[in-house]
Protein backbone atom coordinates (compact mmCIF):
# COMPACT_ATOMS: atom_id res chain seq x y z
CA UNK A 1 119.13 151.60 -138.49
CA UNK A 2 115.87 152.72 -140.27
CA UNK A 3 112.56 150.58 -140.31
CA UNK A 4 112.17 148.27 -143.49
CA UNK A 5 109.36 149.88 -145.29
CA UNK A 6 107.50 149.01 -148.03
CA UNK A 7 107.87 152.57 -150.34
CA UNK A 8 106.10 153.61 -153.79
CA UNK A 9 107.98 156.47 -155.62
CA UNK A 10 105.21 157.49 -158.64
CA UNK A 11 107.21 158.67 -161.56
CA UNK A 12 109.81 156.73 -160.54
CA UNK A 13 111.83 155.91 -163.63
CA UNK A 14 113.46 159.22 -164.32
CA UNK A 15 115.14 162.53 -163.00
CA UNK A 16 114.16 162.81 -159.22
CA UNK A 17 111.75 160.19 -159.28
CA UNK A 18 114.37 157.86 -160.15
CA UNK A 19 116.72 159.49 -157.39
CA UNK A 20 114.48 159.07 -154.88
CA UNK A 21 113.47 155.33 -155.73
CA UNK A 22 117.50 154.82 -155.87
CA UNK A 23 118.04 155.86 -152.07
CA UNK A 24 115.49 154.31 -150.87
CA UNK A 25 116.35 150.87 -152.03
CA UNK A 26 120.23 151.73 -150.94
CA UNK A 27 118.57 152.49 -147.56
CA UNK A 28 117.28 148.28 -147.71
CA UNK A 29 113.61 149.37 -148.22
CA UNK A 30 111.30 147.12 -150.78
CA UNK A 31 110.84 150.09 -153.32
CA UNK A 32 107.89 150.28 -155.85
CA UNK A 33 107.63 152.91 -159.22
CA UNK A 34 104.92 153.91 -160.96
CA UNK A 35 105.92 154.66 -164.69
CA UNK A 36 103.92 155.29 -168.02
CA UNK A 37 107.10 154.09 -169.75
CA UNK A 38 110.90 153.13 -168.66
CA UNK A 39 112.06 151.73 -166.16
CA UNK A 40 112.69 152.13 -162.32
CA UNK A 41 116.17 151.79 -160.55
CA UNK A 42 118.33 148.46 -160.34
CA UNK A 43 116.33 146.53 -157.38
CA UNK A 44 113.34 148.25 -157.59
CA UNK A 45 109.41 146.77 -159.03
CA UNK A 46 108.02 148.59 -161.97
CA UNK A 47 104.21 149.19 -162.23
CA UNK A 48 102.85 150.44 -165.15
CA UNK A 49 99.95 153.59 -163.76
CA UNK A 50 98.65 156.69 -164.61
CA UNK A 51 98.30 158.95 -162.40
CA UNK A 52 95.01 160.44 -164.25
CA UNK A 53 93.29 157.39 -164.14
CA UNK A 54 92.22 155.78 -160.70
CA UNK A 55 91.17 152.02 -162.14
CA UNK A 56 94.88 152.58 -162.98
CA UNK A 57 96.10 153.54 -159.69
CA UNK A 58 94.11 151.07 -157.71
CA UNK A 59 95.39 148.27 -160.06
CA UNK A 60 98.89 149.26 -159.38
CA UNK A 61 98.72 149.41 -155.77
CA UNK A 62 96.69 145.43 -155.99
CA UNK A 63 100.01 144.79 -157.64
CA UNK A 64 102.49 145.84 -155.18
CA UNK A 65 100.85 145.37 -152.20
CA UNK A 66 100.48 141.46 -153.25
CA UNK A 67 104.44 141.45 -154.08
CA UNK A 68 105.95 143.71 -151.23
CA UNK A 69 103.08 144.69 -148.98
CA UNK A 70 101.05 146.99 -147.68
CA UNK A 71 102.59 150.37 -148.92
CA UNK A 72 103.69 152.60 -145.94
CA UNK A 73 105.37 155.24 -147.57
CA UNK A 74 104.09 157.02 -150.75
CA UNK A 75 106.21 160.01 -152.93
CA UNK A 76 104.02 161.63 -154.80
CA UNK A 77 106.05 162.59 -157.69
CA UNK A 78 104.42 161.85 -161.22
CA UNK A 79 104.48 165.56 -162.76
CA UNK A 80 104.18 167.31 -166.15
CA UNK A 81 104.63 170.81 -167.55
CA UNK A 82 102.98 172.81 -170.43
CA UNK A 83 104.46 175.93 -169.99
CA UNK A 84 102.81 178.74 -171.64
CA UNK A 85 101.82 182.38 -170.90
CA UNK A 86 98.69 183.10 -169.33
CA UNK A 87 96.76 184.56 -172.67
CA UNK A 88 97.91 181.86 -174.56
CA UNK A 89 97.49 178.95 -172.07
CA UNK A 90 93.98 176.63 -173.45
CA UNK A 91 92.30 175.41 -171.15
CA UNK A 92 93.40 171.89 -171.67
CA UNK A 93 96.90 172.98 -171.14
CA UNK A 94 95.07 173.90 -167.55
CA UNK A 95 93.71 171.38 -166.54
CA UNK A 96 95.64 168.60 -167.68
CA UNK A 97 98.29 169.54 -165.34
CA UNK A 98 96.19 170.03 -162.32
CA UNK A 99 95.03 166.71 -163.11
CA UNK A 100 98.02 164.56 -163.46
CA UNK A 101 100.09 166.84 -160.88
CA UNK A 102 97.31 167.92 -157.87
CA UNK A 103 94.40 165.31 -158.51
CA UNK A 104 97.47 162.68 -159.40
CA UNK A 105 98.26 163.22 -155.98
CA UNK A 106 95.51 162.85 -154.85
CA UNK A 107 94.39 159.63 -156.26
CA UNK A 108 97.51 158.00 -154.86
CA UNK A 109 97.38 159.23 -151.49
CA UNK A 110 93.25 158.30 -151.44
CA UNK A 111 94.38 154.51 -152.20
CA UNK A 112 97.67 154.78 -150.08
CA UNK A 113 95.87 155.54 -146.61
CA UNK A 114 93.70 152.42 -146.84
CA UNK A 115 96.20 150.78 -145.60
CA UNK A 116 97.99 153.18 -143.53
CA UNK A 117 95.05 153.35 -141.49
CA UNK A 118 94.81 149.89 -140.89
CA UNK A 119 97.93 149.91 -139.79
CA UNK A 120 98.14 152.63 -138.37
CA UNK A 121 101.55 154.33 -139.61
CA UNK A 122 102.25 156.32 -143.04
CA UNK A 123 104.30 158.82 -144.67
CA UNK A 124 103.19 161.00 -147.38
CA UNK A 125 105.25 162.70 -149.78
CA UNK A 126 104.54 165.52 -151.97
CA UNK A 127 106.90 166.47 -154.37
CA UNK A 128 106.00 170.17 -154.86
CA UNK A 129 108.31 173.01 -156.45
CA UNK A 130 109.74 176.24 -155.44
CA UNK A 131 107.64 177.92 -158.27
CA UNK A 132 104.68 176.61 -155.87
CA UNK A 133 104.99 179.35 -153.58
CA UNK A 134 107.50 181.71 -155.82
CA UNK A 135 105.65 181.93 -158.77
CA UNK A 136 106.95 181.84 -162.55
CA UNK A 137 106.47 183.29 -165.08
CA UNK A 138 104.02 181.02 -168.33
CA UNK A 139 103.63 178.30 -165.34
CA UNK A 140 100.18 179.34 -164.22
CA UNK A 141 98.76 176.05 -164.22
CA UNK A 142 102.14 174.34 -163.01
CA UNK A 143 102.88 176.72 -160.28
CA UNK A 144 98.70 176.26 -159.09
CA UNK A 145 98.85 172.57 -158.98
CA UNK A 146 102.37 172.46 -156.75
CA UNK A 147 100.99 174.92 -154.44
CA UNK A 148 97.56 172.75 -153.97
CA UNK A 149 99.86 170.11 -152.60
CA UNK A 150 100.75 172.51 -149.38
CA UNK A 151 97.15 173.17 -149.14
CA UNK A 152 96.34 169.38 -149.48
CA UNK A 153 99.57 168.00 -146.87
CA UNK A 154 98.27 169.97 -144.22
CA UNK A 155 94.75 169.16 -144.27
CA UNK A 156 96.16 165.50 -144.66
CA UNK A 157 98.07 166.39 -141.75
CA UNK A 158 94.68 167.51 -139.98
CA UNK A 159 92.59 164.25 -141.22
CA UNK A 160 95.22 161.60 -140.59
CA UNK A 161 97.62 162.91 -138.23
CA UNK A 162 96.14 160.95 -135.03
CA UNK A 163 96.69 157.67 -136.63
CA UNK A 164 100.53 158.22 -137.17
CA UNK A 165 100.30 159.25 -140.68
CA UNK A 166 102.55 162.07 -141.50
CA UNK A 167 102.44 164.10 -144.72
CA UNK A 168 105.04 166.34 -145.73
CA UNK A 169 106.18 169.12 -148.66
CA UNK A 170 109.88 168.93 -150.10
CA UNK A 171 109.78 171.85 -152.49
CA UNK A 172 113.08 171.64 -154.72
CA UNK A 173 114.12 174.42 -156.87
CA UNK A 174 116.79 173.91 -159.88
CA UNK A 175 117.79 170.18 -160.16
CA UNK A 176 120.60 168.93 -162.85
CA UNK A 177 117.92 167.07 -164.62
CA UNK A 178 117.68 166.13 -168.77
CA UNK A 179 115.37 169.18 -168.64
CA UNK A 180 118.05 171.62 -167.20
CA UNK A 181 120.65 170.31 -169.05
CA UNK A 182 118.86 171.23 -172.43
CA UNK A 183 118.56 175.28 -171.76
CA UNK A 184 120.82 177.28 -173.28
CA UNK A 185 123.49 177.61 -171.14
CA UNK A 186 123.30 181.72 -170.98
CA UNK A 187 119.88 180.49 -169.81
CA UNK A 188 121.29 178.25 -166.99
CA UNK A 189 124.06 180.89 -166.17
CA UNK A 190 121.13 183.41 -165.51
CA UNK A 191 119.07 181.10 -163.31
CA UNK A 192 122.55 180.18 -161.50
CA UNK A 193 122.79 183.83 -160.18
CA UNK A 194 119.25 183.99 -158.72
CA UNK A 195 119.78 181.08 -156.60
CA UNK A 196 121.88 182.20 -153.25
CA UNK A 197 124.21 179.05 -153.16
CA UNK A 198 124.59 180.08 -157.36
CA UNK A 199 124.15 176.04 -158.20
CA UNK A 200 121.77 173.51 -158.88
CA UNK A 201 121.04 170.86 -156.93
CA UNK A 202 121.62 167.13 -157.62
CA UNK A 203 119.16 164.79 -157.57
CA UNK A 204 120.48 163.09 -154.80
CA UNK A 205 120.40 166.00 -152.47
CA UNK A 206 116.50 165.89 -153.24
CA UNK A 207 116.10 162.37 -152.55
CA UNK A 208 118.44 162.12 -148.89
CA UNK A 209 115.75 164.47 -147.62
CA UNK A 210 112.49 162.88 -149.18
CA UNK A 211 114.33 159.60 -147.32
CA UNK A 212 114.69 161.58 -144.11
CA UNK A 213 111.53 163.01 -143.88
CA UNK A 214 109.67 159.43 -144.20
CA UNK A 215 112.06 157.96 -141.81
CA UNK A 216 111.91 157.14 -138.07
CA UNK A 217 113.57 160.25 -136.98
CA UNK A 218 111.24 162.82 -138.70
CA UNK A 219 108.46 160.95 -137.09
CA UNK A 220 107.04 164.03 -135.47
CA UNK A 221 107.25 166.60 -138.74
CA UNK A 222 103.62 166.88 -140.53
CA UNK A 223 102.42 169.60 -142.54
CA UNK A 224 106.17 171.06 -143.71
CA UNK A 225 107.17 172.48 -146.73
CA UNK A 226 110.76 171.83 -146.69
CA UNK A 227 112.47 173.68 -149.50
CA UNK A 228 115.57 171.61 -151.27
CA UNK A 229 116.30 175.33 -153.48
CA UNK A 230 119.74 176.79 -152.44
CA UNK A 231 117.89 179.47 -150.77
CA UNK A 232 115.94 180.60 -153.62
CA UNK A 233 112.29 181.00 -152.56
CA UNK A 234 113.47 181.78 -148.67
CA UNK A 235 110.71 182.94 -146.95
CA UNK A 236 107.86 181.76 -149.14
């Protein structure tokens, strides 16, 4: 039987967010989201944050920490996209996704480890993306920010590691989401036969290994990137 925890899933009310906050709470942890808008899963507290905004973050946190506790485990999932090629990218469209995606991150991890260090025990979790370390095509600024969250687990990994604080990668490549359901499906067929296991994954299979990487058994994994892909980016 896994440890109770206290868990906060940021960007928790849809897609793998949503997953993730879903198998947690089946696994009987007290599950917080974070959500701009919507809703978490059945069971689970909704906190309005943004991620781009620390007063925001560090209001949210006050918030579930005085209705579940201390949080011990934190996914790091609140992302956006504005795809674009390079020579047409703005500068906004830059930096407003390292921002909510890479400094997002980072806010919630800064206000997380307060009190993992007190108590000494946390798990990080970054949600990253195979296009992190594969590289796409008009994701410049998308594919920049996921990588920074390799670079930023494993100095995590370096700072906090000695006080039982773990902090992890899962990299997931194609997931059935709302936004791969809406290409084309010549689109989707063509993606299908880059990917080695020619599928996408569900949700689900991202969030069982989020859960098992922040559980009691993966207690001694820090500074992974664990790719949930089909085999897609193998070897990067």
């Amino acid at each position: 039987m896994t440890t109770s925890r206290t868990v906060l899933v940021t960007g928790g009310n849809r897609g793998i967010g949503f997953a993730i906050a879903s198998e947690f709470i089946a696994q009987g942890h007290r599950v917080a989201v974070t959500a701009r808008s919507g809703e978490g899963p059945e069971g689970s507290l909704t906190v309005r944050a943004d991620v781009t905004d620390a007063a925001s973050v560090d209001a949210a946190f006050t918030e579930i920490e005085a209705a579940l506790g201390p949080v011990e485990v934190v996914v790091a999932n609140a992302g956006i996209t504005r795809d674009t090629l390079l020579l047409r990218m703005s500068e906004d469209e830059f930096t407003s996704v390292i921002d909510t995606n890479l400094t997002g991150a980072f806010r919630v991890v800064k206000r997380a480890s307060k009190g993992m260090l007190k108590a000494r025990f946390g798990r990080i979790v970054l949600i990253s993306s195979v296009v992190g370390l594969y590289g796409s095509a008009g994701q410049v600024n998308y594919s920049a920010s996921k990588a920074g969250l390799v670079g930023m687990a494993r100095s995590l990994t370096r700072e906090l590691g000695a006080r039982n604080i773990t902090a992890n990668v899962v990299a997931p490549g194609f997931i059935e989401t709302d936004m791969t359901d809406a290409l084309p499906e010549a689109q989707q067929a063509e993606y299908r036969k880059s990917i080695p296991l020619a599928r996408f994954a569900t949700p689900d299979e991202v969030a069982k290994v989020v859960a098992w990487v922040a559980g009691d058994d993966a207690g001694y994994i820090s500074g992974a990137v664990i790719p949930v892909d089909g085999g897609l980016g193998m070897g990067h």
